[in-house]
Every structure is written in C-alpha cells, then in structure tokens.
PDB file of N, CA and C in Angstrom:
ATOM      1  N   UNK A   1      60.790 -24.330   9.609  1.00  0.00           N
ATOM      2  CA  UNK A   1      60.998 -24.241   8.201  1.00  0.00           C
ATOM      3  C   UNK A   1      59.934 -23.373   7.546  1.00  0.00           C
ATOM      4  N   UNK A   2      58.789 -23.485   8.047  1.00  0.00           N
ATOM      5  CA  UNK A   2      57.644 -22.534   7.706  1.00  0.00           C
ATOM      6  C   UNK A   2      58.043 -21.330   7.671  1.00  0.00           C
ATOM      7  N   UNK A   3      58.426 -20.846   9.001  1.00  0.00           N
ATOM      8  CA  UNK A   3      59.276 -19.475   9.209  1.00  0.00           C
ATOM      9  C   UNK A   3      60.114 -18.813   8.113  1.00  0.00           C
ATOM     10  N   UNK A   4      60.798 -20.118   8.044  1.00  0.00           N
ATOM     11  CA  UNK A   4      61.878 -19.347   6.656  1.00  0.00           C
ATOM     12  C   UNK A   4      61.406 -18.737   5.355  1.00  0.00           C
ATOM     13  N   UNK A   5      60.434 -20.062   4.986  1.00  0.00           N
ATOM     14  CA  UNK A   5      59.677 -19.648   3.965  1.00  0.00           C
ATOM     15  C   UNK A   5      58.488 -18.648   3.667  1.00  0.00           C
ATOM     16  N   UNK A   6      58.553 -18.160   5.086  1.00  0.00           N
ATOM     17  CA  UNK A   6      57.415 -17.143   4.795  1.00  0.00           C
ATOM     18  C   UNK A   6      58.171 -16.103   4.736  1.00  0.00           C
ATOM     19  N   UNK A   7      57.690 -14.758   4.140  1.00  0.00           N
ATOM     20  CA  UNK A   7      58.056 -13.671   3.786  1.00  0.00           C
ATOM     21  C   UNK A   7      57.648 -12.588   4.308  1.00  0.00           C
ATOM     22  N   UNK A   8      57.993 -11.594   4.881  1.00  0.00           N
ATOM     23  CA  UNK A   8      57.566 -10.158   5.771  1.00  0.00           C
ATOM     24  C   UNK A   8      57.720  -9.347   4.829  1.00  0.00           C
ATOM     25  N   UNK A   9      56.720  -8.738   4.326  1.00  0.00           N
ATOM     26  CA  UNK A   9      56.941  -7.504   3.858  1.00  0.00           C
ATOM     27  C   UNK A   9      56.308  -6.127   4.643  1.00  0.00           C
ATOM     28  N   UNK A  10      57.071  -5.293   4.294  1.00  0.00           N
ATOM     29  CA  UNK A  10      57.056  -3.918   4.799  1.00  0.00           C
ATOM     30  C   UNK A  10      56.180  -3.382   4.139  1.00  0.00           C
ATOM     31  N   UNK A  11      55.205  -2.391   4.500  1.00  0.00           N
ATOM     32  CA  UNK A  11      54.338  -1.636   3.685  1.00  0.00           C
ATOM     33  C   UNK A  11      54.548  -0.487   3.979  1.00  0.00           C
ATOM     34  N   UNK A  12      54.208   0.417   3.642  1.00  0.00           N
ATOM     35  CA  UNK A  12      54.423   2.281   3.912  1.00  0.00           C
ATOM     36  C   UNK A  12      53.048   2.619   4.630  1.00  0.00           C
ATOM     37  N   UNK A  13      52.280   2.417   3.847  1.00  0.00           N
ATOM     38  CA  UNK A  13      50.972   3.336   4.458  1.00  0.00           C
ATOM     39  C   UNK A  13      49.678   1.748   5.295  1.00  0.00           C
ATOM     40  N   UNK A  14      50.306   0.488   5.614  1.00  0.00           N
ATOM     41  CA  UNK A  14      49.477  -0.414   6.185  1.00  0.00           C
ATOM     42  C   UNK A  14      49.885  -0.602   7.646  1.00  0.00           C
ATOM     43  N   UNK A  15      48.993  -0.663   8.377  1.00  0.00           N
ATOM     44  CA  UNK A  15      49.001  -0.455   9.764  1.00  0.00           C
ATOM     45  C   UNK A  15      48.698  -2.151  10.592  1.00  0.00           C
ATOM     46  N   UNK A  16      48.936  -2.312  11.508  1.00  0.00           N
ATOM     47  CA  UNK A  16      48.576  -3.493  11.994  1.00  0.00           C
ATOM     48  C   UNK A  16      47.768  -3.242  13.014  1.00  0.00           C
ATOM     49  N   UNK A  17      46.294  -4.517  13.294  1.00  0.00           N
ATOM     50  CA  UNK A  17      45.269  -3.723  14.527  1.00  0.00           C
ATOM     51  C   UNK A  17      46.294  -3.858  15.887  1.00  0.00           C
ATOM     52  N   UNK A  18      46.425  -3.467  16.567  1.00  0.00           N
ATOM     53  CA  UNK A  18      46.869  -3.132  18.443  1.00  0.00           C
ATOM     54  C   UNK A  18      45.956  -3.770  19.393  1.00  0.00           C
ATOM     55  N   UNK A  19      46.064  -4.134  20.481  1.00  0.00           N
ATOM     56  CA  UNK A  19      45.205  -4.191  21.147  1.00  0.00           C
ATOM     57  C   UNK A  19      44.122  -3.421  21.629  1.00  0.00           C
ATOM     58  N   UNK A  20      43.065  -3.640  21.384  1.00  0.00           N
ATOM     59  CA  UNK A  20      41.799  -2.877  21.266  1.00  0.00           C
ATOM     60  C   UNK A  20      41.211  -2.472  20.399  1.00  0.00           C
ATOM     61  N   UNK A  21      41.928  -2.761  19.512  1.00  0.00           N
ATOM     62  CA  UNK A  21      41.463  -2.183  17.980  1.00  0.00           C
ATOM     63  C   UNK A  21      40.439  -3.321  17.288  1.00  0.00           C
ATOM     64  N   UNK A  22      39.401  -3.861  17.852  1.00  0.00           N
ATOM     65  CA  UNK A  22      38.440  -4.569  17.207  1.00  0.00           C
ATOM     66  C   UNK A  22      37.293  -4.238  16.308  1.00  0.00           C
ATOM     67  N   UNK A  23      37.309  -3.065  16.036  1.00  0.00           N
ATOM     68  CA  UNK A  23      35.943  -2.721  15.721  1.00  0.00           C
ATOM     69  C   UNK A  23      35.712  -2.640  14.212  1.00  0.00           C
ATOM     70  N   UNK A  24      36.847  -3.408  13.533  1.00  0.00           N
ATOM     71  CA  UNK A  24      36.632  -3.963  12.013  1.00  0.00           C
ATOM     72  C   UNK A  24      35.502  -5.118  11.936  1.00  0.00           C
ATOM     73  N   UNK A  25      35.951  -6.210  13.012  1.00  0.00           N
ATOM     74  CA  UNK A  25      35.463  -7.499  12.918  1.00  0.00           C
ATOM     75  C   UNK A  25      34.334  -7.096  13.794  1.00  0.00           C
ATOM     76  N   UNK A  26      33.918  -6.604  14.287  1.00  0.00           N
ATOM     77  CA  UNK A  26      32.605  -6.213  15.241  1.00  0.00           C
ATOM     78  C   UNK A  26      31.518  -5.656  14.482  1.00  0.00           C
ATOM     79  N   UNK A  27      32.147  -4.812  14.255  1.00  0.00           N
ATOM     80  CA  UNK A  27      31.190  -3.833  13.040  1.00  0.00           C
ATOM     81  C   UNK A  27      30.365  -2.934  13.991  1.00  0.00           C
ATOM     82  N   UNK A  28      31.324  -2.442  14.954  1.00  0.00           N
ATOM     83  CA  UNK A  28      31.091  -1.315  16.229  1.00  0.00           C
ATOM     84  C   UNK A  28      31.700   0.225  15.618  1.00  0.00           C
ATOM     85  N   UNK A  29      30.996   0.955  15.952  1.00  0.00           N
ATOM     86  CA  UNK A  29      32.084   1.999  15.679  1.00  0.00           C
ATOM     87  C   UNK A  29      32.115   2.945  16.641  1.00  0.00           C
ATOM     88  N   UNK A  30      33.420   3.826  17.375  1.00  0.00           N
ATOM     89  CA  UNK A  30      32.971   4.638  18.567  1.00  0.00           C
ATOM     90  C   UNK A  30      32.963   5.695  17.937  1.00  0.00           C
ATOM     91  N   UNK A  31      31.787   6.394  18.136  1.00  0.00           N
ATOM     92  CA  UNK A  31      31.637   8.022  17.196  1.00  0.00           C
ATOM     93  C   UNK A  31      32.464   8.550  18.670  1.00  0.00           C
ATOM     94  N   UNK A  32      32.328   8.555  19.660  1.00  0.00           N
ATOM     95  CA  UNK A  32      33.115   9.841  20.772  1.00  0.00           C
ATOM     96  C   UNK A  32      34.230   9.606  20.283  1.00  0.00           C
ATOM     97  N   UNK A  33      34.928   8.744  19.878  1.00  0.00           N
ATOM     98  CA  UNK A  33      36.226   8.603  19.261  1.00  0.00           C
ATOM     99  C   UNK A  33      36.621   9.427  18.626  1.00  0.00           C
ATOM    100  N   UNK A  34      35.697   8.727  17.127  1.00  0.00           N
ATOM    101  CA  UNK A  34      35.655   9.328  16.428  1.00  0.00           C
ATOM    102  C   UNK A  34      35.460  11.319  16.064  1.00  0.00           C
ATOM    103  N   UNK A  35      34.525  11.884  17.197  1.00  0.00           N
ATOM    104  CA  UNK A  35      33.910  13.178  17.444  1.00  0.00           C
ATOM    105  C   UNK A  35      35.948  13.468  18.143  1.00  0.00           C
ATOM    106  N   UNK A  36      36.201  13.154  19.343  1.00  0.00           N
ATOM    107  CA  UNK A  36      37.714  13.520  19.074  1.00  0.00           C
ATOM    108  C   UNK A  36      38.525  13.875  18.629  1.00  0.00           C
ATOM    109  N   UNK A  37      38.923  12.824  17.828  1.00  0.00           N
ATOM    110  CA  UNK A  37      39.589  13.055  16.650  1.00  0.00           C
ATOM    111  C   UNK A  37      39.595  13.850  15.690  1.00  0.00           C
ATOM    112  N   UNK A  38      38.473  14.156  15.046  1.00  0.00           N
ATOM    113  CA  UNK A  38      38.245  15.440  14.420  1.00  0.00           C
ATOM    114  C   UNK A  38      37.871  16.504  15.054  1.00  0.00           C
ATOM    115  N   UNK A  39      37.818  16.726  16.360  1.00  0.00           N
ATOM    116  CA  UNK A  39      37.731  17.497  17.106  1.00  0.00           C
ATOM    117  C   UNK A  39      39.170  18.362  16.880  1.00  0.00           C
ATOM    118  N   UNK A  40      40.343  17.522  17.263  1.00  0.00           N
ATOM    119  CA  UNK A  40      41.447  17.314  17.044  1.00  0.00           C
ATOM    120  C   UNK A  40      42.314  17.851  15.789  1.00  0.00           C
ATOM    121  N   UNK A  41      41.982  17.362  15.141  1.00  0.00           N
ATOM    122  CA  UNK A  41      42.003  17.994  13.462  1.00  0.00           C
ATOM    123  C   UNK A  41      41.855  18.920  13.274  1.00  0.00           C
ATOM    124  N   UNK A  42      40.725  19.821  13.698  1.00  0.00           N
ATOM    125  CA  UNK A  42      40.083  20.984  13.404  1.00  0.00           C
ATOM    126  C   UNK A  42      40.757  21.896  14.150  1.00  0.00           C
ATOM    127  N   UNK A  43      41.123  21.698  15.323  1.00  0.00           N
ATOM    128  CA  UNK A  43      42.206  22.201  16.158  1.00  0.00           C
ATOM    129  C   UNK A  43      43.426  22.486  15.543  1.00  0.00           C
ATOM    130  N   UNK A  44      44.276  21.837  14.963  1.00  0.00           N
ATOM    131  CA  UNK A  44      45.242  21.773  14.247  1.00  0.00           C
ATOM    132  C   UNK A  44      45.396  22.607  13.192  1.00  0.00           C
ATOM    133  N   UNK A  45      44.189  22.130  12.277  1.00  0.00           N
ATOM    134  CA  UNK A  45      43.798  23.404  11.191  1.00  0.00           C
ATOM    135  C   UNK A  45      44.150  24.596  11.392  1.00  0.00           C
ATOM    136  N   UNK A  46      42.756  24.615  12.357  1.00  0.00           N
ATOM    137  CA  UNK A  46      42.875  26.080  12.953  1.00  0.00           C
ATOM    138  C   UNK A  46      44.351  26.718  12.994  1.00  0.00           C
ATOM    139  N   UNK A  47      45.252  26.142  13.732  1.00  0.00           N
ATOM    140  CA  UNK A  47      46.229  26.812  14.033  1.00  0.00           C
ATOM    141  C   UNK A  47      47.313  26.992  12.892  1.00  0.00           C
ATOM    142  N   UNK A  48      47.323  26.369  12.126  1.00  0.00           N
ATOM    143  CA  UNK A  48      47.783  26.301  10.698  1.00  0.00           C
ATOM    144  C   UNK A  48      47.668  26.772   9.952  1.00  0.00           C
ATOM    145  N   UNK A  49      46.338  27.759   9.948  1.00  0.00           N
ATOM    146  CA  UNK A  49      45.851  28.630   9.476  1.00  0.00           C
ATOM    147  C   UNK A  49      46.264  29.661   9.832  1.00  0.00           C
ATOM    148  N   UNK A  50      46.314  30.251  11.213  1.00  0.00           N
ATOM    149  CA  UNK A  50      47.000  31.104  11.863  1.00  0.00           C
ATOM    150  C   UNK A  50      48.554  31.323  11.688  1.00  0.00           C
ATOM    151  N   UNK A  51      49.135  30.101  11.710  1.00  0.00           N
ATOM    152  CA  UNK A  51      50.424  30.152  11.819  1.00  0.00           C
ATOM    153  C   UNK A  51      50.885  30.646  10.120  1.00  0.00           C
ATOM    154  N   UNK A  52      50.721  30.312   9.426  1.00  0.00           N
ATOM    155  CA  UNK A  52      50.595  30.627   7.785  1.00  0.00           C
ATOM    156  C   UNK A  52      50.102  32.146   7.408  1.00  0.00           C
ATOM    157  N   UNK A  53      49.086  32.268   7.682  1.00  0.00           N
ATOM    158  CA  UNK A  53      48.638  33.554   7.928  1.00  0.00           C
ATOM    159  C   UNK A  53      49.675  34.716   8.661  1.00  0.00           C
ATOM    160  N   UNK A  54      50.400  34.526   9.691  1.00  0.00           N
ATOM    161  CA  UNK A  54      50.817  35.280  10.403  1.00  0.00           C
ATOM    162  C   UNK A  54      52.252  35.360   9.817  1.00  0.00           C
ATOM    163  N   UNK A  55      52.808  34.128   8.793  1.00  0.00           N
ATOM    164  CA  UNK A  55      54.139  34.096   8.327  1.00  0.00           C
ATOM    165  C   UNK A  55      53.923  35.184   6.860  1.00  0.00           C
ATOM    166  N   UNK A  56      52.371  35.386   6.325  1.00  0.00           N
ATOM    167  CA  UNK A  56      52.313  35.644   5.015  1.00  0.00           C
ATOM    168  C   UNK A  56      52.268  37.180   5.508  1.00  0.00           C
ATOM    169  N   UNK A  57      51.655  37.538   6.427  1.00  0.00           N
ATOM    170  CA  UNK A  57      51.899  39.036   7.075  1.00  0.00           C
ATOM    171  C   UNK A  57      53.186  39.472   7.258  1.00  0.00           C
ATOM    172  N   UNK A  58      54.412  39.013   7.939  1.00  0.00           N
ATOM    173  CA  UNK A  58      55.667  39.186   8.438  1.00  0.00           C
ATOM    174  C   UNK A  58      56.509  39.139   7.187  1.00  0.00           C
ATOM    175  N   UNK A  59      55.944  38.548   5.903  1.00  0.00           N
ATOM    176  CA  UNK A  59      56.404  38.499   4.320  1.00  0.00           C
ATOM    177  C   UNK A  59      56.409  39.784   3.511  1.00  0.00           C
ATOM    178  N   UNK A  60      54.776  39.906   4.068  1.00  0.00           N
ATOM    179  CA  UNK A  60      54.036  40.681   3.331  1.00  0.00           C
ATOM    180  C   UNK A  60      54.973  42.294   3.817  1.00  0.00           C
ATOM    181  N   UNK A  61      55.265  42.693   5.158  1.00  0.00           N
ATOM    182  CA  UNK A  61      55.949  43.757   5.952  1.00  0.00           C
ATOM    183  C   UNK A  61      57.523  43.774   5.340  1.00  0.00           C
ATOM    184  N   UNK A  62      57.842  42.732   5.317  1.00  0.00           N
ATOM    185  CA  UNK A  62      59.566  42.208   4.510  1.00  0.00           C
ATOM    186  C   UNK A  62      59.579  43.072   3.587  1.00  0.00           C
ATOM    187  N   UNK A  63      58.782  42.608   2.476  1.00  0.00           N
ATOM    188  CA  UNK A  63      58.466  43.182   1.351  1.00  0.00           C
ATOM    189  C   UNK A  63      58.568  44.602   1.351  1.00  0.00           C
ATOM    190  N   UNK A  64      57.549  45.478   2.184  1.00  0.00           N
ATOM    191  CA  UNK A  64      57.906  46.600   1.937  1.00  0.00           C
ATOM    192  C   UNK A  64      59.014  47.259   2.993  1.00  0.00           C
ATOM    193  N   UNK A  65      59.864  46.695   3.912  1.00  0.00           N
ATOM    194  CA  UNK A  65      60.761  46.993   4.272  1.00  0.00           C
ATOM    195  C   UNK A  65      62.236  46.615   3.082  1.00  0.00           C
ATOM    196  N   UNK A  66      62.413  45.518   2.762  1.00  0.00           N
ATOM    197  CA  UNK A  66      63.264  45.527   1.751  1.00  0.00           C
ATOM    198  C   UNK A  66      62.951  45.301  -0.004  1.00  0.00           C
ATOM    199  N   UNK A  67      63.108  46.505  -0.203  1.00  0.00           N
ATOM    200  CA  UNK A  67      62.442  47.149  -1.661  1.00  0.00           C
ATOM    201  C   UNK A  67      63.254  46.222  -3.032  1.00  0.00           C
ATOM    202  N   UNK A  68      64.800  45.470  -2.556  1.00  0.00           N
ATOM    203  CA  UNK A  68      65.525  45.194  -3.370  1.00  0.00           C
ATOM    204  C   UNK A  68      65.054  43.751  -3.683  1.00  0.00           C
ATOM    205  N   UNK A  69      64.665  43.052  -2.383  1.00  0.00           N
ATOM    206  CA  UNK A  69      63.954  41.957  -2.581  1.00  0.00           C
ATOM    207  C   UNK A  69      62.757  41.651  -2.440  1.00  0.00           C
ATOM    208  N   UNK A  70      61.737  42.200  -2.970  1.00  0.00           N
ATOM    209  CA  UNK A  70      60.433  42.248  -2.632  1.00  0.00           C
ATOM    210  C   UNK A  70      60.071  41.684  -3.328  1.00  0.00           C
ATOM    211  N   UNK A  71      60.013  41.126  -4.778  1.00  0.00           N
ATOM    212  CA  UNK A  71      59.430  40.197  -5.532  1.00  0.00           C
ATOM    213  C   UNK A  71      59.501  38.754  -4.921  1.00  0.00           C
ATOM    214  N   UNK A  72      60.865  38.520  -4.328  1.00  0.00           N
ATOM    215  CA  UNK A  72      60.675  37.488  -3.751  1.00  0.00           C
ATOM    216  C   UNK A  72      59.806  37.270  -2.541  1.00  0.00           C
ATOM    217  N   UNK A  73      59.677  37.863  -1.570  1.00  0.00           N
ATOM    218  CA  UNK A  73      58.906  38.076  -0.475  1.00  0.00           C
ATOM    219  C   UNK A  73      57.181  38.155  -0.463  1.00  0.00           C
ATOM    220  N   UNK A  74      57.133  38.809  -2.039  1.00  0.00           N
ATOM    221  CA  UNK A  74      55.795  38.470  -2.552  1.00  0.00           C
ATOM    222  C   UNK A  74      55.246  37.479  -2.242  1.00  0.00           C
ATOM    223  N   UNK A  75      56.151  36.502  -3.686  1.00  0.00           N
ATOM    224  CA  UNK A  75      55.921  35.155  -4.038  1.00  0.00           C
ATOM    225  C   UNK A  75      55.933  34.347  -2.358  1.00  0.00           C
ATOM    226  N   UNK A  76      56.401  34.162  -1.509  1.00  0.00           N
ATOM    227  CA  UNK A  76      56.719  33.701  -0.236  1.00  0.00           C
ATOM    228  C   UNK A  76      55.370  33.992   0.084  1.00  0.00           C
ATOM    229  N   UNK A  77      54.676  35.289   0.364  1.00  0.00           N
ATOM    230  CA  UNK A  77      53.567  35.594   1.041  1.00  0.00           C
ATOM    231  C   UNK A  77      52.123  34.986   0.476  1.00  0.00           C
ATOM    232  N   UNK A  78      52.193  34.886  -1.018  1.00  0.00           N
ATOM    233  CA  UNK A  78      50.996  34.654  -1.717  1.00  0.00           C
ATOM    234  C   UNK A  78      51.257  33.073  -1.097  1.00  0.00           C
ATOM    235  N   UNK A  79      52.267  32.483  -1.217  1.00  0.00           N
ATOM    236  CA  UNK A  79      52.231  30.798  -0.973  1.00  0.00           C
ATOM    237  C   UNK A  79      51.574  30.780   0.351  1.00  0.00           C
ATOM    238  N   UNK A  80      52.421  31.566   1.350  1.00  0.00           N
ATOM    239  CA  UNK A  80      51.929  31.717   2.726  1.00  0.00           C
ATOM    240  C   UNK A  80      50.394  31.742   2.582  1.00  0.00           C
ATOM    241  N   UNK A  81      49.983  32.773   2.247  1.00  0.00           N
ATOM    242  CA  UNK A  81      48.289  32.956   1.997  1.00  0.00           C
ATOM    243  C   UNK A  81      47.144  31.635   1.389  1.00  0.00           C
ATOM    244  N   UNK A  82      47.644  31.266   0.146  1.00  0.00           N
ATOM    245  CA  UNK A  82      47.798  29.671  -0.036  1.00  0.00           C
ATOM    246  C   UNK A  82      47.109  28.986   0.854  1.00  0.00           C
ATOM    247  N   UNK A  83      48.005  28.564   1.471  1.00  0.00           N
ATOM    248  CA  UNK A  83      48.555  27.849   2.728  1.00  0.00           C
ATOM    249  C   UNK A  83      47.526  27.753   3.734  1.00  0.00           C
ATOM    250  N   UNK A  84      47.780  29.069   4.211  1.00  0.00           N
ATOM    251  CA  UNK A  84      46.430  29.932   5.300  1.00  0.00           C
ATOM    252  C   UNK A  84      44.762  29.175   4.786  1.00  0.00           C
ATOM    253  N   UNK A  85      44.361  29.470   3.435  1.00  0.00           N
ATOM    254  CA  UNK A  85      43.655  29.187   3.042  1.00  0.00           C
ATOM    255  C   UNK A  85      43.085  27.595   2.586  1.00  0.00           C
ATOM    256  N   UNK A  86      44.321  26.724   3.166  1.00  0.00           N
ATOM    257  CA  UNK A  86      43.985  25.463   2.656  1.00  0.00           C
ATOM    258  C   UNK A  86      43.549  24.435   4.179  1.00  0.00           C
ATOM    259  N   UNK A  87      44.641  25.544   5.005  1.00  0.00           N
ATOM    260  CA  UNK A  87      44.290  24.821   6.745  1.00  0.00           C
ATOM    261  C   UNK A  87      43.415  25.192   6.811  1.00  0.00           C
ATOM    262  N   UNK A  88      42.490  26.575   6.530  1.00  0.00           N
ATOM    263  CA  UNK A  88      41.062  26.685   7.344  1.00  0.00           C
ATOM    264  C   UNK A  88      40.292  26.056   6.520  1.00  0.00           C
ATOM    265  N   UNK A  89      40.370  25.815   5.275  1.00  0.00           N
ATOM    266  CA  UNK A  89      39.359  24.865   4.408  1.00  0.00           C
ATOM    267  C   UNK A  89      38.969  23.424   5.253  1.00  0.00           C
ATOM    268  N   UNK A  90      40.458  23.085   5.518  1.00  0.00           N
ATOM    269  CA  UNK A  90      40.747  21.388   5.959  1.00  0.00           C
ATOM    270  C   UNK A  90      40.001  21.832   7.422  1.00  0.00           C
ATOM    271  N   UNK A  91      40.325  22.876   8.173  1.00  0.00           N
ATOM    272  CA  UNK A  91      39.468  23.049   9.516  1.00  0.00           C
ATOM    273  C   UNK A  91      38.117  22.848   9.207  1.00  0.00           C
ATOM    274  N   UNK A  92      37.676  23.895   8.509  1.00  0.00           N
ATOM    275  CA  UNK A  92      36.157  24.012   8.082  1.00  0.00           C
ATOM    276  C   UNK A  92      35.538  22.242   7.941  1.00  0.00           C
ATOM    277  N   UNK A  93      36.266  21.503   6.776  1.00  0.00           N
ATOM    278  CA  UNK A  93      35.830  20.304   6.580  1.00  0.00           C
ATOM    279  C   UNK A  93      35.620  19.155   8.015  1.00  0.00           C
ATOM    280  N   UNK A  94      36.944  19.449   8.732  1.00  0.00           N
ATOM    281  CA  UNK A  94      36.789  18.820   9.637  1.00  0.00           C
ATOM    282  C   UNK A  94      35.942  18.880  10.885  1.00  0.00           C
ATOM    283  N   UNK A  95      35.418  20.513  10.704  1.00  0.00           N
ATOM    284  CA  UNK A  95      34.505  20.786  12.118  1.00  0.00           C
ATOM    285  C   UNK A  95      32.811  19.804  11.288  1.00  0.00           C
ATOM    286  N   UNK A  96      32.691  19.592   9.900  1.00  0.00           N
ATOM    287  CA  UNK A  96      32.147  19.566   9.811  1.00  0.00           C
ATOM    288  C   UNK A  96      31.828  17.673   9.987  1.00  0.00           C
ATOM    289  N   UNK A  97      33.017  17.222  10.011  1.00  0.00           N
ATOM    290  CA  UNK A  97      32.967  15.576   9.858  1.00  0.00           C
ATOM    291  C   UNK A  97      32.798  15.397  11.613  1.00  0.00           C
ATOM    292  N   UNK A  98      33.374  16.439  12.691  1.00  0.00           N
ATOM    293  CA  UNK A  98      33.241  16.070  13.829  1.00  0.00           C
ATOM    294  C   UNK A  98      31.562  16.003  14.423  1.00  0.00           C
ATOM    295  N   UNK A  99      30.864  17.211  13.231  1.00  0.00           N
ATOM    296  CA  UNK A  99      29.231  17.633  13.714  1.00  0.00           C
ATOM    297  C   UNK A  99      28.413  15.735  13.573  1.00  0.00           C
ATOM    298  N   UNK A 100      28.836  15.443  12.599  1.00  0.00           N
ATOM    299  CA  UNK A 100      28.451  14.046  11.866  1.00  0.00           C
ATOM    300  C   UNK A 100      28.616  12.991  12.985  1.00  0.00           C
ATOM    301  N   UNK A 101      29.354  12.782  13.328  1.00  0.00           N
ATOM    302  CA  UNK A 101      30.113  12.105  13.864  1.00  0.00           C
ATOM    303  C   UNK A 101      29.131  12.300  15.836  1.00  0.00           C
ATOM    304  N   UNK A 102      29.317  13.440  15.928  1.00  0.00           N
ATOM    305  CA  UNK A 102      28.389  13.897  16.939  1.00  0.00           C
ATOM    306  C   UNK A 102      27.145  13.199  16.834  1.00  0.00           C
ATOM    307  N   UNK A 103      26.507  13.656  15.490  1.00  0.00           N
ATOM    308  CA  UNK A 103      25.094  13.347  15.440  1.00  0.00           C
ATOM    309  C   UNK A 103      24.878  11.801  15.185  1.00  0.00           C
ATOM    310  N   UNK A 104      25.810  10.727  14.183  1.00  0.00           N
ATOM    311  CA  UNK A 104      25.723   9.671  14.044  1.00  0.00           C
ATOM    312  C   UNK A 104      26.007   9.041  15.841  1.00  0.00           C
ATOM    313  N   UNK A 105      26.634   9.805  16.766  1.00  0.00           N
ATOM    314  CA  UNK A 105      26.683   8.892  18.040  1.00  0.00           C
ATOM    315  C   UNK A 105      25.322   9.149  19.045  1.00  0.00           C
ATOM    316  N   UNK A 106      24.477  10.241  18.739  1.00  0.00           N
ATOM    317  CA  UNK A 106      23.776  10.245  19.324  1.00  0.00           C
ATOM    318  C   UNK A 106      22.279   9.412  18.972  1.00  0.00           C
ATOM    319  N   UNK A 107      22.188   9.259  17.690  1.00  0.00           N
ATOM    320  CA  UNK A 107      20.977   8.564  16.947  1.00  0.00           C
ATOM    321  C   UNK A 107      21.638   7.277  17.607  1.00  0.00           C
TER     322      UNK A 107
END
C-alpha cells in the first residue's frame, strides 16, 4: 500500500548515483577522472571548431560561386564563424579546467 501511495516523478536534468558513484557521501574526488573528462571536452571542442570553421569556408566559396544567392550564404557563413568561435572558446575553457584538475590531483 506504501507503494501505491508513493509517487515517481520524472525529472529532465536529475540523474540517479550508479554503482560506484560514491564520492558525494565520501567527500573523495577523482581529479584523473576528472583531468579525462575535460580532457575529453576539449577534444570535442576542438573539433567543432574545425568542423564549423570548415562549413563557414565551403559557405563562404558558395557565395562567390552563386552570385544570385549570396546574401544568404553570407548570413550561413558569419553563423558558421560564430559557431567556430564559440567551440574553440568552450575548448580553450576546457583545456583550462583539465590544467586544474591536473594540478588539484597532484597537490
């Protein structure tokens, strides 16, 4: 009867711990993990950057290959560029949370 009366709710962005996942109640933290992971990230960036970059070039060539639609191809490329510019930011940030992360595991 307990069962019934209790209620499950769904959340969007709340996670449940897994096995192994103790290190709330410990008050452990694994920086190599952690150094990973944003290892990881920065990786990603990176390429996101590239990949954006290389779409805002192939825009940017559109453009002056088709003269009738080039305003649009603009606008496409500047977003592209955007874009380019927001993954290597998020890279940049993240090489810099992995250095931390490095140095907090070695102290």
């Amino acid at each position: 009867m307990a069962d019934e009366e209790k209620k499950h709710h769904h959340h969007l962005f709340h996670r449940h711990k897994q096995d192994g996942e103790e290190e709330a109640s410990t008050g452990e933290v694994d920086y190599e993990k952690k150094e990973k992971h944003h290892k990881h990230l920065e990786q990603l960036g990176g390429l996101g950057a590239i990949a954006a970059g290389a779409y805002a070039i192939h825009e940017k060539h559109k453009a002056k290959k088709e003269p009738e639609s080039a305003h649009g191809h603009k606008v496409k490329e500047e977003v592209a560029a955007v874009a380019a510019l927001g993954a290597a930011g998020f890279a940049f940030h993240e090489h810099h949370q992995k250095k931390d992360a490095k140095k907090q595991g070695q102290s």
